[in-house]
Protein backbone atom coordinates (compact mmCIF):
# COMPACT_ATOMS: atom_id res chain seq x y z
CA UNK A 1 -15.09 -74.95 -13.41
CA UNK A 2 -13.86 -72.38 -16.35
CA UNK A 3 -14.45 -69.73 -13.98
CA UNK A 4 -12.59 -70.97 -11.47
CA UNK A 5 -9.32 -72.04 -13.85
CA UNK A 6 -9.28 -68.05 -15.34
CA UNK A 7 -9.66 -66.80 -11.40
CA UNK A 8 -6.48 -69.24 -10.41
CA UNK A 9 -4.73 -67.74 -13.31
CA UNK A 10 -4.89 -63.97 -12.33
CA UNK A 11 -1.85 -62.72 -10.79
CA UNK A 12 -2.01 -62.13 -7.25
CA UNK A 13 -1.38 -58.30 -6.50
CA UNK A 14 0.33 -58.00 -2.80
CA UNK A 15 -1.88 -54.93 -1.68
CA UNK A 16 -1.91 -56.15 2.14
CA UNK A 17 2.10 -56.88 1.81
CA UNK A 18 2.67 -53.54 0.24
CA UNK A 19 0.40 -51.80 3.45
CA UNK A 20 2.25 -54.07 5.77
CA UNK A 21 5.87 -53.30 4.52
CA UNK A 22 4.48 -49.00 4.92
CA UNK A 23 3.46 -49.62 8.02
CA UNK A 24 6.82 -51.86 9.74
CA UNK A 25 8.88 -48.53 7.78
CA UNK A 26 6.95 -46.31 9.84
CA UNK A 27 7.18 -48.18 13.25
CA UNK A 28 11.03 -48.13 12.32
CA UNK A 29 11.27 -44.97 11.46
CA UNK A 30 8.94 -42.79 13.06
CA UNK A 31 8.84 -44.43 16.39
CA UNK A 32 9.63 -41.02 18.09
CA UNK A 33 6.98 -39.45 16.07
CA UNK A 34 4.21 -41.87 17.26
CA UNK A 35 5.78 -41.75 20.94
CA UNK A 36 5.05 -37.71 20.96
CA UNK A 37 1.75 -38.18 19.49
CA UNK A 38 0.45 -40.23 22.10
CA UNK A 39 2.12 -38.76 25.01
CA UNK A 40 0.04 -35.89 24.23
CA UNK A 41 -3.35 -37.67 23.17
CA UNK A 42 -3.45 -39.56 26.31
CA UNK A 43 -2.42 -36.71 28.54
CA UNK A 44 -4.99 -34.44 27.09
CA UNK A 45 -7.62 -37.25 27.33
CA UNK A 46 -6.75 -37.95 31.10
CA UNK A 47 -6.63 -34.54 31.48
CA UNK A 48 -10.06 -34.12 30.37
CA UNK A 49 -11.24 -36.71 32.50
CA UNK A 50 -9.86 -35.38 35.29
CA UNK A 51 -11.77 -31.97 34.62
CA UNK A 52 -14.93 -33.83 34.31
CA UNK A 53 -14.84 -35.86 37.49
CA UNK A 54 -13.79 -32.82 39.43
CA UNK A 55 -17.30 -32.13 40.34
CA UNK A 56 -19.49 -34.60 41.88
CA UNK A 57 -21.97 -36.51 39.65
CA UNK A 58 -24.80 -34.77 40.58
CA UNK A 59 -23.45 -31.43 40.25
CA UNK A 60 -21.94 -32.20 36.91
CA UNK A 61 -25.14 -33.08 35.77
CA UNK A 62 -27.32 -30.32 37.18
CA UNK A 63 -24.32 -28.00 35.36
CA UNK A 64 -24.89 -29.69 31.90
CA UNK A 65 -28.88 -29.72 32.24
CA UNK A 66 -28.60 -25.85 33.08
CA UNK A 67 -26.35 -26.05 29.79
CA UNK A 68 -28.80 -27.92 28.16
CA UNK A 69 -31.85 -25.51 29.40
CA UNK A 70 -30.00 -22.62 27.97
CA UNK A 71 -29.20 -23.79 24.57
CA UNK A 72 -32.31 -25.92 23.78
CA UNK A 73 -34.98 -25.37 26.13
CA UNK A 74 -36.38 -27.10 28.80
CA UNK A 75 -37.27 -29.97 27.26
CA UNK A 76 -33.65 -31.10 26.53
CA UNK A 77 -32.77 -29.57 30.06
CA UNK A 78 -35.50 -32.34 31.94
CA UNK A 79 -33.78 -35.12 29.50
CA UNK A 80 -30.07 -34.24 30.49
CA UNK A 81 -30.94 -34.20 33.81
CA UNK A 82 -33.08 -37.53 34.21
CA UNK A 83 -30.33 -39.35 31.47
CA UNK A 84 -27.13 -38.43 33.52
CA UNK A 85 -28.90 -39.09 36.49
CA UNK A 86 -29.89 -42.53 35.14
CA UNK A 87 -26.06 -43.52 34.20
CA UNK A 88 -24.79 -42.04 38.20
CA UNK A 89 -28.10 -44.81 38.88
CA UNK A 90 -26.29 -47.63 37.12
CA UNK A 91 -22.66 -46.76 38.73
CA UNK A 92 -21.55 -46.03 35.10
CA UNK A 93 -20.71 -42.45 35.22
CA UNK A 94 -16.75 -42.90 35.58
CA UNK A 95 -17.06 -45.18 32.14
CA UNK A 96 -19.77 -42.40 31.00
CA UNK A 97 -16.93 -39.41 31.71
CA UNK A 98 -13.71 -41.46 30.09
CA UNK A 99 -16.06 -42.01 26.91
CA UNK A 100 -17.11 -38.41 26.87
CA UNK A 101 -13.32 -37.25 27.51
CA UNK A 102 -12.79 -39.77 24.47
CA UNK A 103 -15.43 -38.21 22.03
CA UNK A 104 -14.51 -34.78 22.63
CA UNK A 105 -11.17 -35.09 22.35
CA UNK A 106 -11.25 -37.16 19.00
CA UNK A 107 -13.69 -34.63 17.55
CA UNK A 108 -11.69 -31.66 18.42
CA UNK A 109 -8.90 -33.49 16.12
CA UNK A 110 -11.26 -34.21 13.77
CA UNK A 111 -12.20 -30.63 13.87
CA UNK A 112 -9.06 -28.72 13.45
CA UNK A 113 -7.84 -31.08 10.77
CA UNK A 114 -11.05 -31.70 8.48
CA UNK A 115 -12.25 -27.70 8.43
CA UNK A 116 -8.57 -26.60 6.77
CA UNK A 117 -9.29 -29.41 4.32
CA UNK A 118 -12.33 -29.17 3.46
CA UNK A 119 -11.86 -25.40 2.83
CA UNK A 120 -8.82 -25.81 0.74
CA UNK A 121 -11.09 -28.56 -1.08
CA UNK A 122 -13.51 -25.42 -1.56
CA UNK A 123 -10.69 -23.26 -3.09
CA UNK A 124 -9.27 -25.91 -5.40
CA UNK A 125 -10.38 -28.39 -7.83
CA UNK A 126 -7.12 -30.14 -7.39
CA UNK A 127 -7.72 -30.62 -4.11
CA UNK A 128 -10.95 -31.74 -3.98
CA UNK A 129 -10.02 -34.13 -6.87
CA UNK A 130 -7.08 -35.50 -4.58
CA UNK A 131 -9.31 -35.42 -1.23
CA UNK A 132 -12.45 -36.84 -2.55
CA UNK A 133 -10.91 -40.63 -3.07
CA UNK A 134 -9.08 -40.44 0.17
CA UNK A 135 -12.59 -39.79 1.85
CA UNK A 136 -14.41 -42.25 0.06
CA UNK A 137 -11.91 -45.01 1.14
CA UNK A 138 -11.89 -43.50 4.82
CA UNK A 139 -16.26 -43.34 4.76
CA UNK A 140 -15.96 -47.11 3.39
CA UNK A 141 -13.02 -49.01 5.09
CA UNK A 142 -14.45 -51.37 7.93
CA UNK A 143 -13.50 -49.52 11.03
CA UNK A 144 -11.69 -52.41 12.60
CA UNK A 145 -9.52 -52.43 9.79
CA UNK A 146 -8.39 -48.66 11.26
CA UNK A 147 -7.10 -50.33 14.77
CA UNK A 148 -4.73 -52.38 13.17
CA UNK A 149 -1.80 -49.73 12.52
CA UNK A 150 -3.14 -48.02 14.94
CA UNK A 151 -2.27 -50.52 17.62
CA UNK A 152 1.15 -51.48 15.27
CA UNK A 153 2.02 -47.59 16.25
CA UNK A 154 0.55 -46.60 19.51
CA UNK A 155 0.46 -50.24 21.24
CA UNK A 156 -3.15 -51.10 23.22
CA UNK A 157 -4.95 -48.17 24.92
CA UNK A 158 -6.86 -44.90 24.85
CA UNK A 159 -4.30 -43.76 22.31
CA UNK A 160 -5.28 -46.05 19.45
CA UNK A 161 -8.76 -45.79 20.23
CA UNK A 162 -8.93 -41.90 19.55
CA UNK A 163 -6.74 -42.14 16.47
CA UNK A 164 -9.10 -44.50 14.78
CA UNK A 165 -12.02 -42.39 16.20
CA UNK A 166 -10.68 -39.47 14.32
CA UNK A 167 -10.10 -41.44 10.92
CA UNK A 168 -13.55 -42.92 10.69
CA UNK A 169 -15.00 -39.22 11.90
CA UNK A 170 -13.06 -36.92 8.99
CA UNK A 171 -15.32 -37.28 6.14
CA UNK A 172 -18.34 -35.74 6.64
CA UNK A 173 -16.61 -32.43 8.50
CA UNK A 174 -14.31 -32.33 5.40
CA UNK A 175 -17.54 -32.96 2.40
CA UNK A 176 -19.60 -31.00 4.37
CA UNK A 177 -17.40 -27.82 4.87
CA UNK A 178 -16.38 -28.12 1.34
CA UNK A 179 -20.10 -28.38 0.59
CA UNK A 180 -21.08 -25.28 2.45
CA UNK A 181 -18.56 -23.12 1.11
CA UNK A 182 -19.16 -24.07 -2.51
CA UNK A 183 -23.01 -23.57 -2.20
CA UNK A 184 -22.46 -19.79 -0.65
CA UNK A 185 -23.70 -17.68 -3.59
CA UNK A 186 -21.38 -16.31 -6.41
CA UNK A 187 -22.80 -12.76 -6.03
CA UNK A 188 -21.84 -12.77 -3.06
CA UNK A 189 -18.20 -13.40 -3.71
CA UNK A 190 -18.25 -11.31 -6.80
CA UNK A 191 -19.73 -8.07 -4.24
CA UNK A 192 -17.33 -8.65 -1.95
CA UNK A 193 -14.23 -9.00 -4.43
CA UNK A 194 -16.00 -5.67 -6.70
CA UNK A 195 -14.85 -3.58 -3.04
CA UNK A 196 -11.51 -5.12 -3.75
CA UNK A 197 -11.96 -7.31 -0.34
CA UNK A 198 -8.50 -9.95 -0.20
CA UNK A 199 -9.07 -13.34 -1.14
CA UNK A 200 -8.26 -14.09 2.63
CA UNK A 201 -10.68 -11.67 4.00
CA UNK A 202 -13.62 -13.17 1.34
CA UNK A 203 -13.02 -16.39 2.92
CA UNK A 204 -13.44 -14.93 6.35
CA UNK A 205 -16.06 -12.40 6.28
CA UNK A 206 -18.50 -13.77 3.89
CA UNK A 207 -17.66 -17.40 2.48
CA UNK A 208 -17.02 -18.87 5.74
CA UNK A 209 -19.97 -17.50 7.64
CA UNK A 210 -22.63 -18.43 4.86
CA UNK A 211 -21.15 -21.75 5.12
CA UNK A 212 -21.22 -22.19 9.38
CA UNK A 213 -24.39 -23.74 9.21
CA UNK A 214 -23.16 -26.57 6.83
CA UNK A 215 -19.88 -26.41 8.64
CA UNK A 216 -21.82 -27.05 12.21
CA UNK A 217 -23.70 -29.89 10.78
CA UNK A 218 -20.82 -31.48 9.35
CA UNK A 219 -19.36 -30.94 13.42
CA UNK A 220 -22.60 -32.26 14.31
CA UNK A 221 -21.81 -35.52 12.36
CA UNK A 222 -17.99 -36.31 13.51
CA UNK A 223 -19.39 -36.07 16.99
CA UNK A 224 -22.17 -38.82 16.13
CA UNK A 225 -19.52 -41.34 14.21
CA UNK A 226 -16.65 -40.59 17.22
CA UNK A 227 -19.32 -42.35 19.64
CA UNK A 228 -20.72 -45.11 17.32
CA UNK A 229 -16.26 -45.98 17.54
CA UNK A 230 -16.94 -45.66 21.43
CA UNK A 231 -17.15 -49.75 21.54
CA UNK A 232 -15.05 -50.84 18.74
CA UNK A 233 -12.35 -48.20 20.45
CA UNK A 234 -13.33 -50.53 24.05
CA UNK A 235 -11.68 -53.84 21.68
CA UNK A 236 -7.98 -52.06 22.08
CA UNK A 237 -8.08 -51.21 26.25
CA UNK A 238 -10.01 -47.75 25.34
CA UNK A 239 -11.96 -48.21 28.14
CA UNK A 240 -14.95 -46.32 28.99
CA UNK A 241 -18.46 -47.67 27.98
CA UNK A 242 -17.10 -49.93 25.11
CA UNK A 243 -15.23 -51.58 28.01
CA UNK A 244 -18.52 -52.29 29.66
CA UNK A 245 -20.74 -52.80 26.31
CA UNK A 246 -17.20 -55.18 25.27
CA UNK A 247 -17.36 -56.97 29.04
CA UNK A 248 -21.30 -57.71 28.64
CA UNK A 249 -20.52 -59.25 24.87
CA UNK A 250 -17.55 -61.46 26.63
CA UNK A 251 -19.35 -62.68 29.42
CA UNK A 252 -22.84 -62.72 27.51
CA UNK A 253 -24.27 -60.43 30.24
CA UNK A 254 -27.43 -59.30 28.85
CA UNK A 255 -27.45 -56.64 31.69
CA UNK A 256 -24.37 -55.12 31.73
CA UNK A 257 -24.28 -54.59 27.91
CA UNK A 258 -27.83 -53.23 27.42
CA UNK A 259 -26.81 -50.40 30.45
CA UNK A 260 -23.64 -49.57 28.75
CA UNK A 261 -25.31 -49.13 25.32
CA UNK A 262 -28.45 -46.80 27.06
CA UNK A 263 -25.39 -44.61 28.59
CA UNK A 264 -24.27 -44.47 24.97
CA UNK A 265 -27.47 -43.17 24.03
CA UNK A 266 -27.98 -40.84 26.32
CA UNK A 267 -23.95 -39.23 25.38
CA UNK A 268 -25.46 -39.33 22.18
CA UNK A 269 -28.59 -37.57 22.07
CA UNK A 270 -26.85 -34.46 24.42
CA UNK A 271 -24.07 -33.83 22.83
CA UNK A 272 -26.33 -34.34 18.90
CA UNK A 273 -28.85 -31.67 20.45
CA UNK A 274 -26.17 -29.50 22.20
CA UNK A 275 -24.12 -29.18 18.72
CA UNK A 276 -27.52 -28.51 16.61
CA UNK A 277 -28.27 -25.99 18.94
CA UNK A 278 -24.95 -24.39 18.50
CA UNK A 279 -25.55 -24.49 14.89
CA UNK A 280 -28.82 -23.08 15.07
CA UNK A 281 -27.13 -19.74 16.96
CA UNK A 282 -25.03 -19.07 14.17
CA UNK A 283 -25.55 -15.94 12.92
CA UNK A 284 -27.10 -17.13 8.99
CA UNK A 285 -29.44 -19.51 11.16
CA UNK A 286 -30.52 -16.64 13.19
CA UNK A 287 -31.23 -14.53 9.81
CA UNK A 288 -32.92 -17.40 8.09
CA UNK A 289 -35.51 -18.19 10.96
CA UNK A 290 -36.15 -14.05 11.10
CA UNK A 291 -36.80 -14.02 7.22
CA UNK A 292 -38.79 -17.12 8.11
């Protein structure tokens, strides 16, 4: 009971009402902002989906097995071909394409804005003091909580769906960049700077190359979080897969959800193995496995 009493006594602090009051200023404000933004999110997602249902299912997939063959080996090639054959089998491949357009879209985003950060992280204490709170709170936050003001600013859609997608997917490509280029090795720096080599040129020629295989896994990882957002971004008219997994879960269709989540896994395990393999031809990962 004496707990209770001291809890009614604390002062409520309006944290929600303070979010809420930022987020009506920037649908006031800002409107054209948000308008621009998602003009050009959803045409470049449609777009994409366009490109990838220009060829017919089968030859897309015989195209991205070759891929596969090519970057990983045959074993990934066989899987690429029987998995993307599998979701044409289940009449899910026009879901399977707008939640691939989805993915790669959002971690392109995620891509050109966490690399900048995580390098300036790399550069500056300051920064990486500033950033590293941010990214706990983004790593942390429940991701629903992301498609609130997300559907306050860009109304329901594919729009919404790929600007949560990017939020929940920033952290690890920021930590992880940050990460690699911290860990590149002093002397290294301090050779390159005793030639009188530019800041600028450090970052490019040495820091940032020693770091591309900590940089690709971090790339590897905003992939794999952009489709675990596939079905919550299906809960604001995203479409795709999550609309199938979300119309299984509605209609308690045992079926329909446990196809739409194998199509998931199958998007997954490609496009995992496709970017590992792109790490692994980095030019450090090609040195390493020689010394090796």
């Amino acid at each position: 009971m004496t707990d209770r009493v001291l809890a009614s006594d604390l002062p409520r602090v309006p944290v929600g009402d303070g979010f809420d009051d930022l987020v009506t200023w920037c649908t006031d404000n800002l409107g054209w902002l948000f308008d621009g933004i998602g003009s050009a999110i959803e045409s470049t997602v449609n777009g994409l989906t366009d490109v990838l249902n220009v060829l017919p299912p089968l030859v897309l997939t015989l195209v991205l097995a070759l891929l596969a063959l090519f970057l990983r080996g045959w074993k990934l090639g066989v899987f690429t071909l029987l998995g993307f054959g599998l979701i044409e089998s289940m009449e899910l491949w026009e879901p399977a394409m707008d939640s691939l357009a989805l993915v790669l879209v959002s971690a392109v985003v995620s891509v050109v804005i966490s690399i900048p950060v995580g390098i300036a992280a790399a550069r500056s204490d300051l920064v990486s003091r500033v950033t590293r709170p941010v990214l706990d709170l983004m790593q942390t936050m429940p991701a629903f909580v992301y498609l609130i003001p997300a559907i306050f600013f860009f109304s329901i859609g594919v729009v919404p769906g790929v600007v949560a997608t990017v939020i929940f997917s920033l952290p690890p490509g920021v930590r992880l960049t940050e990460l690699g280029i911290r860990g590149v090795d002093p002397e290294m720096v301090e050779a390159g700077e005793a030639f009188g080599t530019p800041p600028n040129r450090i970052l490019t020629r040495i820091q940032i190359p020693l770091a591309m295989p900590s940089i690709m896994a971090g790339v590897n990882q905003l992939i794999m979080l952009s489709l675990s957002m596939v079905v919550i971004a299906g809960m604001v008219g995203a479409g795709g897969l999550g609309g199938e997994v979300l119309e299984g879960i509605n209609r308690v269709d045992v079926a329909k959800g446990f196809e739409g989540g194998v199509a998931v896994v199958v998007l997954a395990i490609f496009l995992d193995r496709i970017t590992g393999a792109l790490g692994d031809r980095t030019t450090v990962s090609r040195a390493m496995a020689n010394i090796i």
